[in-house]
Protein backbone atom coordinates (compact mmCIF):
# COMPACT_ATOMS: atom_id res chain seq x y z
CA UNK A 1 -11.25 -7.83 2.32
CA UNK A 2 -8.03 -6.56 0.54
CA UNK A 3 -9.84 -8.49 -2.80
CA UNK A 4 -13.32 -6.53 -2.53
CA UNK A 5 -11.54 -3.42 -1.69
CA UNK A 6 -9.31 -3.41 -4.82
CA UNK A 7 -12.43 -5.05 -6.89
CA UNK A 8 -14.23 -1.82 -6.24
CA UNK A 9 -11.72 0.51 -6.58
CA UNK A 10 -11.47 -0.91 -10.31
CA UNK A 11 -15.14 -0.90 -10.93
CA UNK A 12 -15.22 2.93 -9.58
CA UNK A 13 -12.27 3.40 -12.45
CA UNK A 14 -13.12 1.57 -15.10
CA UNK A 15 -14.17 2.32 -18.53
CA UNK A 16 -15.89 0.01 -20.87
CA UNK A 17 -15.14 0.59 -23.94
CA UNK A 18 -18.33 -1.27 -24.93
CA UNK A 19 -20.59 0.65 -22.67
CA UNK A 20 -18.69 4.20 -23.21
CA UNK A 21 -18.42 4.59 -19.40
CA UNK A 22 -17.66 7.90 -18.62
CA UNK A 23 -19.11 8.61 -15.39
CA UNK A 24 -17.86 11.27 -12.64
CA UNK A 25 -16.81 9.82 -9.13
CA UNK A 26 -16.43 12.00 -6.23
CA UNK A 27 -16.25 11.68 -2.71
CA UNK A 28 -17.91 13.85 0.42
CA UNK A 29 -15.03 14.78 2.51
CA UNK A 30 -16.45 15.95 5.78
CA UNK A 31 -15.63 19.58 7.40
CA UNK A 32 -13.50 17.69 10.63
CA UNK A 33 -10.97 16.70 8.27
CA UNK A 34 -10.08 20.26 7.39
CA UNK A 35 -8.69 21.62 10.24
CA UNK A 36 -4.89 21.80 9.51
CA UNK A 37 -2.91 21.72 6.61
CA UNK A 38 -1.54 18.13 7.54
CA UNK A 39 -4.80 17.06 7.82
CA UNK A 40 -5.88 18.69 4.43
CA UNK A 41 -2.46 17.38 2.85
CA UNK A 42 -3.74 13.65 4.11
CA UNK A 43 -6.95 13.67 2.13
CA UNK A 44 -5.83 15.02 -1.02
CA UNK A 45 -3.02 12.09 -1.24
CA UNK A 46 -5.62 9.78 -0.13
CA UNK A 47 -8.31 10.68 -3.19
CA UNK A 48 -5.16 10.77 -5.25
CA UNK A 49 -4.80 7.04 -4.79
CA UNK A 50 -8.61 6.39 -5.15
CA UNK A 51 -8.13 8.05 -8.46
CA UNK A 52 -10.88 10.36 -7.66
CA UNK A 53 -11.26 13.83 -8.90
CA UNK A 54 -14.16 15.11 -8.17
CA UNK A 55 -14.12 16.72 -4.41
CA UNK A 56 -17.55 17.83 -2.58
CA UNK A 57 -15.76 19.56 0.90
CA UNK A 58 -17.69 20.79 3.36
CA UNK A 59 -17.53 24.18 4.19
CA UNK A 60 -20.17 25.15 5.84
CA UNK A 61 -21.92 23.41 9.02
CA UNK A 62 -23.93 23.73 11.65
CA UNK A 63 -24.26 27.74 11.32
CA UNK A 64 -19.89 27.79 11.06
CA UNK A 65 -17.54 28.45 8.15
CA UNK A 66 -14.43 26.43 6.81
CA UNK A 67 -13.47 29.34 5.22
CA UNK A 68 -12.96 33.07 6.14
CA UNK A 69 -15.91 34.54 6.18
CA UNK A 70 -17.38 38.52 7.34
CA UNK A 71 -20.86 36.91 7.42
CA UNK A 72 -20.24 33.39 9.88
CA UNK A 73 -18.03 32.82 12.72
CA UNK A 74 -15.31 29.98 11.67
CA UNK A 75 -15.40 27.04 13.26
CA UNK A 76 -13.29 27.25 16.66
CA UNK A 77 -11.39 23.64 15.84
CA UNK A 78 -9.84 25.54 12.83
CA UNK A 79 -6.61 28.23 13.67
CA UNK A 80 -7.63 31.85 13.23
CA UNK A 81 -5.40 32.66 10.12
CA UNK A 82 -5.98 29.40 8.33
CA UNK A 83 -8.10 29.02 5.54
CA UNK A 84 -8.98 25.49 5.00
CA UNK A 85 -11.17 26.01 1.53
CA UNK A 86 -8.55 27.87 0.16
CA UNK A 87 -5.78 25.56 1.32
CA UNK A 88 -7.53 22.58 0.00
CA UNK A 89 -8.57 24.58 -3.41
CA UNK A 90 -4.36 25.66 -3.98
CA UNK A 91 -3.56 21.50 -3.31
CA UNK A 92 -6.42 19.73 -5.34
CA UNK A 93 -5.87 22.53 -8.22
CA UNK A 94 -1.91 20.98 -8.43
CA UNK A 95 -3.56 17.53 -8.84
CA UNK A 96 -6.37 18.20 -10.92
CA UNK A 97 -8.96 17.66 -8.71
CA UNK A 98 -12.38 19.82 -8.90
CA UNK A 99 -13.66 21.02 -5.53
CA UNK A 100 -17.48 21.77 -5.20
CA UNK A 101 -18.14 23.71 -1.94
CA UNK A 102 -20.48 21.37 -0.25
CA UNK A 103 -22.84 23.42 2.27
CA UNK A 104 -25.28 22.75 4.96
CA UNK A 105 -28.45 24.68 4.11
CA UNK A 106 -31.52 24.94 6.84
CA UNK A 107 -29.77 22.75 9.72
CA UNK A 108 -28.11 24.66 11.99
CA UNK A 109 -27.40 23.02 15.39
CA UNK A 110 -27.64 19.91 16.78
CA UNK A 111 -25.61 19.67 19.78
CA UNK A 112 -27.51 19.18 22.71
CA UNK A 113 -25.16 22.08 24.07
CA UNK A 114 -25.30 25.47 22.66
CA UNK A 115 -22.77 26.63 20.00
CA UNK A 116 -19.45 28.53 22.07
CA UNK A 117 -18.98 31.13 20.15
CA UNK A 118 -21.75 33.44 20.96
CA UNK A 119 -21.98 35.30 17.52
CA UNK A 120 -23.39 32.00 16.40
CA UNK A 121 -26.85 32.87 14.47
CA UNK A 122 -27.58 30.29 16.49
CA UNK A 123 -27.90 33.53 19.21
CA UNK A 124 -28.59 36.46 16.98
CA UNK A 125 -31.56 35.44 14.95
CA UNK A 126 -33.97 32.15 16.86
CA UNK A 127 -36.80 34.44 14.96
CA UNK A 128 -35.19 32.39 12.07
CA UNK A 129 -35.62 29.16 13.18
CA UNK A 130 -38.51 26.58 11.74
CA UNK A 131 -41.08 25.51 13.97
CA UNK A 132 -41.67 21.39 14.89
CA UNK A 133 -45.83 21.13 15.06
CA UNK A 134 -44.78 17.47 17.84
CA UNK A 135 -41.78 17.94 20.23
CA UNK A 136 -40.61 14.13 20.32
CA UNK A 137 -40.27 12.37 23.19
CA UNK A 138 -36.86 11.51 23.32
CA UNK A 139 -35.11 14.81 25.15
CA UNK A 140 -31.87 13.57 23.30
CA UNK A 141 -33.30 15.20 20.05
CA UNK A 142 -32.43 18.57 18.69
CA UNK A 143 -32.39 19.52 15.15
CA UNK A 144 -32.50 23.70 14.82
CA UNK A 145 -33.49 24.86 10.98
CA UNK A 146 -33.53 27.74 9.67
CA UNK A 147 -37.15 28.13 8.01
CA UNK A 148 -37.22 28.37 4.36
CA UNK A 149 -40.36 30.99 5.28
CA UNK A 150 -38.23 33.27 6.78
CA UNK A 151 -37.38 35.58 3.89
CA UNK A 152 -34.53 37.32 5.94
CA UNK A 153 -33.06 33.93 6.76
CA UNK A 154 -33.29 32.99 3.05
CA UNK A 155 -31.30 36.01 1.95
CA UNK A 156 -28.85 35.05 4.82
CA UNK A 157 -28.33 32.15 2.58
CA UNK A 158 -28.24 33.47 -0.36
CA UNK A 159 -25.32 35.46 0.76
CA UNK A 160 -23.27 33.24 2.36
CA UNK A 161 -22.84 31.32 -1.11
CA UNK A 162 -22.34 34.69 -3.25
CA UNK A 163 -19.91 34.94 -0.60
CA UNK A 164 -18.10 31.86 -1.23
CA UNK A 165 -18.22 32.21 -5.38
CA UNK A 166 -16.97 35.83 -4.56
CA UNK A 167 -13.40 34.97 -2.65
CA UNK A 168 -12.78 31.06 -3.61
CA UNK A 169 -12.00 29.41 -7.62
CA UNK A 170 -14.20 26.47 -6.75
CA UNK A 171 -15.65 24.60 -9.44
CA UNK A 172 -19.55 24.24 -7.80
CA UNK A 173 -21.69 25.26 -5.27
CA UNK A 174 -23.11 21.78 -3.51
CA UNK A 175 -26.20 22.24 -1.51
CA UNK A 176 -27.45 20.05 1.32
CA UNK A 177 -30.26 19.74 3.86
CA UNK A 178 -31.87 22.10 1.36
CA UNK A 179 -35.27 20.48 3.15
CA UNK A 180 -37.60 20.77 5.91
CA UNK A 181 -36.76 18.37 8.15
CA UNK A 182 -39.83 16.52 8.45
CA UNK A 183 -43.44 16.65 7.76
CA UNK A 184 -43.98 17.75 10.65
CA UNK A 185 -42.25 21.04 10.47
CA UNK A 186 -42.35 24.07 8.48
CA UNK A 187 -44.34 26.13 10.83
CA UNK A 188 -42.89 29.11 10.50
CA UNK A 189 -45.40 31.62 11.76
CA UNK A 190 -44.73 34.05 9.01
CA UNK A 191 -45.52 31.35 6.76
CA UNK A 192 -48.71 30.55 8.49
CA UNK A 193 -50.04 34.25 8.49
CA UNK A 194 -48.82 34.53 4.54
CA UNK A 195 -50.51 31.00 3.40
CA UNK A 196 -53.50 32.23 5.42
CA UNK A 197 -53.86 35.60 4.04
CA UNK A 198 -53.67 34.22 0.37
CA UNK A 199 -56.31 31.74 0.93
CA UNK A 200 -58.82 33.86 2.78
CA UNK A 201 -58.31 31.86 6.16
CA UNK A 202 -57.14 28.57 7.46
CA UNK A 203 -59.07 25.66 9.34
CA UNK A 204 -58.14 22.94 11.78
CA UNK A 205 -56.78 20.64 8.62
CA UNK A 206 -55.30 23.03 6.57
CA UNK A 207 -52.28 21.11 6.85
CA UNK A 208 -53.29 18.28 4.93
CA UNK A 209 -54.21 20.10 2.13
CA UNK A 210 -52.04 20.29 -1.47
CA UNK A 211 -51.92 23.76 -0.97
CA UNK A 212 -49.98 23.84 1.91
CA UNK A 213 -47.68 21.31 0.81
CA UNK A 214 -47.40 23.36 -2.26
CA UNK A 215 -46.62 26.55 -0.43
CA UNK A 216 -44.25 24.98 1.82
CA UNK A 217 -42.32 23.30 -0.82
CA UNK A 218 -42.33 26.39 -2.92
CA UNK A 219 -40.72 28.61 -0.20
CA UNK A 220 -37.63 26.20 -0.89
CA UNK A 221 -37.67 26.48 -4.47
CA UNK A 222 -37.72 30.10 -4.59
CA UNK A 223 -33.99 29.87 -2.95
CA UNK A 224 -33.05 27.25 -5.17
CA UNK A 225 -34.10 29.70 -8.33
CA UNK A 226 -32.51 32.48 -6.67
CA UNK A 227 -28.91 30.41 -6.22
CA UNK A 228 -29.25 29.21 -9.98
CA UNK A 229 -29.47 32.69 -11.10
CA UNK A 230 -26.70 33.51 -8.68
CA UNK A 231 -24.78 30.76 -10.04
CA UNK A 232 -25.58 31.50 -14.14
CA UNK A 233 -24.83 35.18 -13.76
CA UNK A 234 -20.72 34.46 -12.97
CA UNK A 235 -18.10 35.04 -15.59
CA UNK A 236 -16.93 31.81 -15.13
CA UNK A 237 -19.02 28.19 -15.60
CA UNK A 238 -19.96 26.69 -12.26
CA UNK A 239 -22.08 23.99 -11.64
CA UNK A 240 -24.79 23.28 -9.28
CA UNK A 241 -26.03 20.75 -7.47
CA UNK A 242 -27.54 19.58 -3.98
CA UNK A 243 -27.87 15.99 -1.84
CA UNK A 244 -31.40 14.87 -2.42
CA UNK A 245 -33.44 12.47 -0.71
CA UNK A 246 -33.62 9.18 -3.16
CA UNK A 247 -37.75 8.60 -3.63
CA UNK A 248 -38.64 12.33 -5.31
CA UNK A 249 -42.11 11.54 -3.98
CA UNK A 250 -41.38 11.00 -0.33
CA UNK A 251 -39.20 14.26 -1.23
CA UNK A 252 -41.78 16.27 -1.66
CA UNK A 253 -44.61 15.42 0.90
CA UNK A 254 -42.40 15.05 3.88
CA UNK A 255 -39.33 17.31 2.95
CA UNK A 256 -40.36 19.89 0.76
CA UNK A 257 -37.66 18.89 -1.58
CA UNK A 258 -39.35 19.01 -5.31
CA UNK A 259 -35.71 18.19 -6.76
CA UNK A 260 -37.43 16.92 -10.06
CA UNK A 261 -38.76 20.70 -10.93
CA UNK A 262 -35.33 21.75 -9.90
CA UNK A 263 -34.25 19.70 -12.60
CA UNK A 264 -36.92 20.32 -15.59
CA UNK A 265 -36.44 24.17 -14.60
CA UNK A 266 -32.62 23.53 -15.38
CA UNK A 267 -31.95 25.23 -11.95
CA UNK A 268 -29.53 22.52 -11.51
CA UNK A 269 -26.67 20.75 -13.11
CA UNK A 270 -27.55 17.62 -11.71
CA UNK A 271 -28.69 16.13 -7.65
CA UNK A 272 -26.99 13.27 -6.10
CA UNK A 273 -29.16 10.79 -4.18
CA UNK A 274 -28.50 10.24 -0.64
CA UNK A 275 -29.27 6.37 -1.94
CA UNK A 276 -27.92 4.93 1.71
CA UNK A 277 -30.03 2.11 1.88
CA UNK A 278 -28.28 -0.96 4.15
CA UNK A 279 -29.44 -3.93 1.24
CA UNK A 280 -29.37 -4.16 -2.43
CA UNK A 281 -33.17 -4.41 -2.86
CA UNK A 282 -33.78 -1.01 -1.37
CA UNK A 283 -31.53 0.30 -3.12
CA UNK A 284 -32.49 -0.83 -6.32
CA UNK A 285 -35.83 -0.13 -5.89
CA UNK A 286 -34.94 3.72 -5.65
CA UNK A 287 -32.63 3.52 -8.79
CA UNK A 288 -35.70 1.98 -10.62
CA UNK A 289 -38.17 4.68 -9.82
CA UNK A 290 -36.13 7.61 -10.57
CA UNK A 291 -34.88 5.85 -13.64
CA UNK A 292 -38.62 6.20 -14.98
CA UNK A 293 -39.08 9.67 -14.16
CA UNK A 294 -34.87 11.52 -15.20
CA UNK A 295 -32.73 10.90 -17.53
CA UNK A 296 -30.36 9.40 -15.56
CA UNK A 297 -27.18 11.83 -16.53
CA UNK A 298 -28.93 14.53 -14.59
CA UNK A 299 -29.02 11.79 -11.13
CA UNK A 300 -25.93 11.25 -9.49
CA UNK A 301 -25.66 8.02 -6.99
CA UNK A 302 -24.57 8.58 -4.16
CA UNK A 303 -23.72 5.59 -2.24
CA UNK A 304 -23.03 5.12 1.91
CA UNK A 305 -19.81 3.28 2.57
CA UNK A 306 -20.63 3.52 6.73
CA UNK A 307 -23.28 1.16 7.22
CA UNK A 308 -22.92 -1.74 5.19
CA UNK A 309 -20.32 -4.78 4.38
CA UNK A 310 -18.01 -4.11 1.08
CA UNK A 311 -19.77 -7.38 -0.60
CA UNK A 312 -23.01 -4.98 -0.77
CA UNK A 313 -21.01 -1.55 -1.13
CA UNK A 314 -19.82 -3.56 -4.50
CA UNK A 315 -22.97 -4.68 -5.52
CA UNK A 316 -24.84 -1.06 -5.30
CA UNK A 317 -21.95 0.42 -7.57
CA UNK A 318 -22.72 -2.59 -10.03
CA UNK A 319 -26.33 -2.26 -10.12
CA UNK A 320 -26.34 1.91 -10.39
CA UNK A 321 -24.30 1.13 -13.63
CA UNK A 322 -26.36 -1.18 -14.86
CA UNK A 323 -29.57 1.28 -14.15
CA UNK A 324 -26.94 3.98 -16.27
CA UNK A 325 -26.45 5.91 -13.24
CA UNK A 326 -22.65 6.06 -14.13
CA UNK A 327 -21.85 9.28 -11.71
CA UNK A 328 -21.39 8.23 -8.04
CA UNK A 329 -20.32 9.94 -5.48
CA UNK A 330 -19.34 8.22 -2.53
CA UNK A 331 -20.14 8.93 1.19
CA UNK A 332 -17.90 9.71 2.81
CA UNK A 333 -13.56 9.74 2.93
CA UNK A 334 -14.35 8.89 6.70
CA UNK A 335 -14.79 5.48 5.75
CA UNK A 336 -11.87 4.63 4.06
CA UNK A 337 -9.67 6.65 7.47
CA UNK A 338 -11.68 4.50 9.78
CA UNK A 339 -11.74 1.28 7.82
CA UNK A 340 -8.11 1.42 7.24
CA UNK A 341 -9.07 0.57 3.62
CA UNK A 342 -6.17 2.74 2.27
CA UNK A 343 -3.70 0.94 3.63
């Protein structure tokens, strides 16, 4: 194990001179491991031995804040007069590190209990929320989004990250679950009554039509323009980016995520695909198919370290070089805490 471990580390910091690697690495670092300043302290020494320097910390999720916000309640682990982003910005800044504020989009919730803290939007606005066409079976389930119809939930959004490029230096804005969450949602009634006044009516099977998908998935990319121009307007250079799902088709039929257009529109820097699969083969197959549709210094990797051994975890980072996806970004710092893979 120690042998694999330290075999990736070096391909995750190596540069070939004959290739000209000069790819980004980064790491997700989940909002639970910004409660305290110890804990904040801990993961900055920790990506300071991984040699990594690019940061994508979670500060917004499930409808709370990481930071101090007027618009959302923080999140009751963290003390009242403790600001984890800005903590974490003031310590990575000392060791070089750039911090992208990684945030939760359209999920919500997902507790099976109700949020505590009963300023929650989670209370104030369930006019917001999407609407599931099939309640599954399983009573475990519960994902709440906010639906990308809702214009008032969409300016919610919107400032909630003006809010964040206001108050913190970061160097990014990182958006995720910027998505439906299936093809079977998106229901929004507003969006129903607007998609049916445009085309003169609906029928039974209106949701198998191109149009619909079209109007769904341009709901989402009206917020994505919006934060770009948010984003290019600011007097200093920030980048943007979101998690993507890894096949761009599959993206757009079942998730509303048209993260290709993001990219020809240059609303983006760049997207990192959520390219979890367990085996090589999967995973390779997604590299391949985006390869033949972006130029792959636009596509970040991004690469699960939970669910599979290190033997494959090695292999994925050698095969999304050799595809020339040189940027990865690795998900998440949990791993190497609960792996013991530091030590």
């Amino acid at each position: 194990m120690v042998v694999l471990i330290t075999t990736i580390f070096f391909i995750i910091n190596q540069a070939s001179a004959i290739e000209k690697l000069t790819g980004q690495h980064g790491l997700w670092i989940v909002r639970h491991n910004l409660k305290t300043k110890a804990s904040v302290d801990k993961v900055i020494a920790d990506i300071v031995k991984l040699n990594i320097k690019h940061a994508y910390v979670q500060v917004r999720g499930r409808g709370y804040a990481y930071y101090n916000s007027a618009i959302e309640p923080k999140a009751p682990e963290i003390e009242p007069f403790f600001d984890p982003l800005q903590y974490f910005i003031e310590q990575a800044s000392q060791k070089n590190i750039q911090v992208y504020a990684w945030i939760n989009i359209y999920l919500l919730w997902t507790s099976p209990k109700d949020p505590s803290n009963q300023s929650h939007l989670f209370y104030k606005h369930p006019d917001w929320f999407d609407t599931i066409r099939q309640t599954p079976s399983d009573l475990s389930f519960r994902h709440i989004y906010l639906s990308p119809m809702c214009m008032k939930a969409n300016l919610y959004l919107l400032a909630i990250i003006e809010e964040i490029i206001d108050q913190y230096r970061i160097d990014g804005i990182h958006l995720d679950y910027i998505r439906y969450f299936n093809e079977l949602s998106g229901y929004h009634l507003a969006g129903i009554e607007e998609f049916s006044l445009k085309n003169g009516g609906i029928n039974s099977d209106f949701t198998k039509s191109e149009e619909w998908i079209e109007y769904k998935t341009q709901k989402i990319d009206d917020l994505v323009a919006d934060i770009s121009d948010l984003v290019k307007i600011q007097s200093r250079p920030l980048v943007l980016s979101a998690a993507v799902k890894p096949n761009p088709v599959q993206a757009y039929y079942e998730y509303g995520q048209n993260w290709k257009k993001w990219l020809d529109m240059g609303w983006m820097n760049y997207v990192v695909l959520m390219n979890y699969a367990e085996n090589v083969e999967n995973f390779t197959e997604n590299l391949s198919r985006v390869q033949k549709q972006c130029e792959p210094s636009k596509v970040y990797c991004g690469i699960g370290l939970w669910n599979k051994p290190l033997a494959i975890i090695q292999q994925q980072i050698d095969q999304s070089k050799a595809f020339g996806f040189y940027n990865l970004v690795l998900f998440s710092y949990d791993s190497f805490v609960e792996n013991n893979w530091l030590k």
